[in-house]
Every structure is written in C-alpha cells, then in structure tokens.
Protein backbone atom coordinates (compact mmCIF):
# COMPACT_ATOMS: atom_id res chain seq x y z
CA UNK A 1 -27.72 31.67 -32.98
CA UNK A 2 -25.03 28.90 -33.21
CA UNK A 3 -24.56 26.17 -31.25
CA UNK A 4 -20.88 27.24 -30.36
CA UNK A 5 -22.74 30.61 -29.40
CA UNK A 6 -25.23 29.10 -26.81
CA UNK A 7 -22.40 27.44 -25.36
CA UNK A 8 -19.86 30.06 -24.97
CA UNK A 9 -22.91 32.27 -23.36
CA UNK A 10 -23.35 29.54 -20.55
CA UNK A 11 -26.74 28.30 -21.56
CA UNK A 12 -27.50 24.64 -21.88
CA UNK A 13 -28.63 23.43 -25.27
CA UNK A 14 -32.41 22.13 -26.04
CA UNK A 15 -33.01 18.82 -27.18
CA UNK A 16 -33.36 20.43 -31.04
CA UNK A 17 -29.58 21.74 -30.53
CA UNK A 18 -28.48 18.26 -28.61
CA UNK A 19 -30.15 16.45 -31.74
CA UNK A 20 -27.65 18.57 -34.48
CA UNK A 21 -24.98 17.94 -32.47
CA UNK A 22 -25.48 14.27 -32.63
CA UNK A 23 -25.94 14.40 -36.24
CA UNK A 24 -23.24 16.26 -36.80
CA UNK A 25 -20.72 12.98 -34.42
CA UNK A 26 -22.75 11.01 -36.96
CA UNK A 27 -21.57 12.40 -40.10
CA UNK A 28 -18.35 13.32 -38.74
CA UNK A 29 -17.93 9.42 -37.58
CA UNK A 30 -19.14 7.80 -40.95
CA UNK A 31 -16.80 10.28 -43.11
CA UNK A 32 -14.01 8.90 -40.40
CA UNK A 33 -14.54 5.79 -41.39
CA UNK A 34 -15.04 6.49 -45.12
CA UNK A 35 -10.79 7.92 -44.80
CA UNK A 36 -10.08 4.40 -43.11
CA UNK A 37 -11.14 2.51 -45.99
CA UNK A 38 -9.66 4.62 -48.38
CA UNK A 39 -6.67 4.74 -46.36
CA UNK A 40 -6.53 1.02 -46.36
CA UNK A 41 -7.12 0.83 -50.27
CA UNK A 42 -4.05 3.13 -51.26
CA UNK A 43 -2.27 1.63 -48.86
CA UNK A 44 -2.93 -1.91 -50.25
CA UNK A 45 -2.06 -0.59 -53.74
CA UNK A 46 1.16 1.06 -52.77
CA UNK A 47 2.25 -2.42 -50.98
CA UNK A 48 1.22 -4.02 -54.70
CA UNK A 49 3.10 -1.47 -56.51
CA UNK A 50 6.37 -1.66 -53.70
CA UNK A 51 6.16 -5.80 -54.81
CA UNK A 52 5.00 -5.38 -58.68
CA UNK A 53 8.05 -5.70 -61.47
CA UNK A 54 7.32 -3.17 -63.75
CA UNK A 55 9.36 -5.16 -66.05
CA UNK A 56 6.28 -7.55 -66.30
C-alpha cells in the first residue's frame, strides 16, 4: 500500500511511513538545491557570454 493510499483512506501513517516521507523532503530538498547551483552556473556563463567579444 502507498503512502498516498493510507492517506486518502483516512488512516494516520506509522513512524516507518512518517520516516519515507521525510526522506523523500530530504532528497527532494538537496536535488532543489542541486537546480540552484546549476541555475546560478548557467546563469553566470550566459552574463560572461552577454559581456565576452567574440571578436577576441
């Protein structure tokens, strides 16, 4: 049975359950902040490349 399942029935997750879904915030925060960075990157190479003369 899924998570989503238990909940949609009305019954209260165990502690196992409560444990994956705090693993899963985990993950889901820490691949977040993995985009950030590699947000930040391309967007520090597109503000080099906007200021760059090709011509050099």
């Amino acid at each position: 049975m899924s998570i989503r399942t238990l909940r949609d029935d009305g019954h209260a997750p165990c502690t196992h359950v409560a444990g994956l879904i705090h693993e899963h915030l985990d993950d889901i925060d820490r691949r977040m902040a993995e985009l950030a960075a590699t947000r930040d990157a391309v967007r520090a190479l597109a503000d080099r490349a906007a200021t760059t003369d090709p011509a050099a």
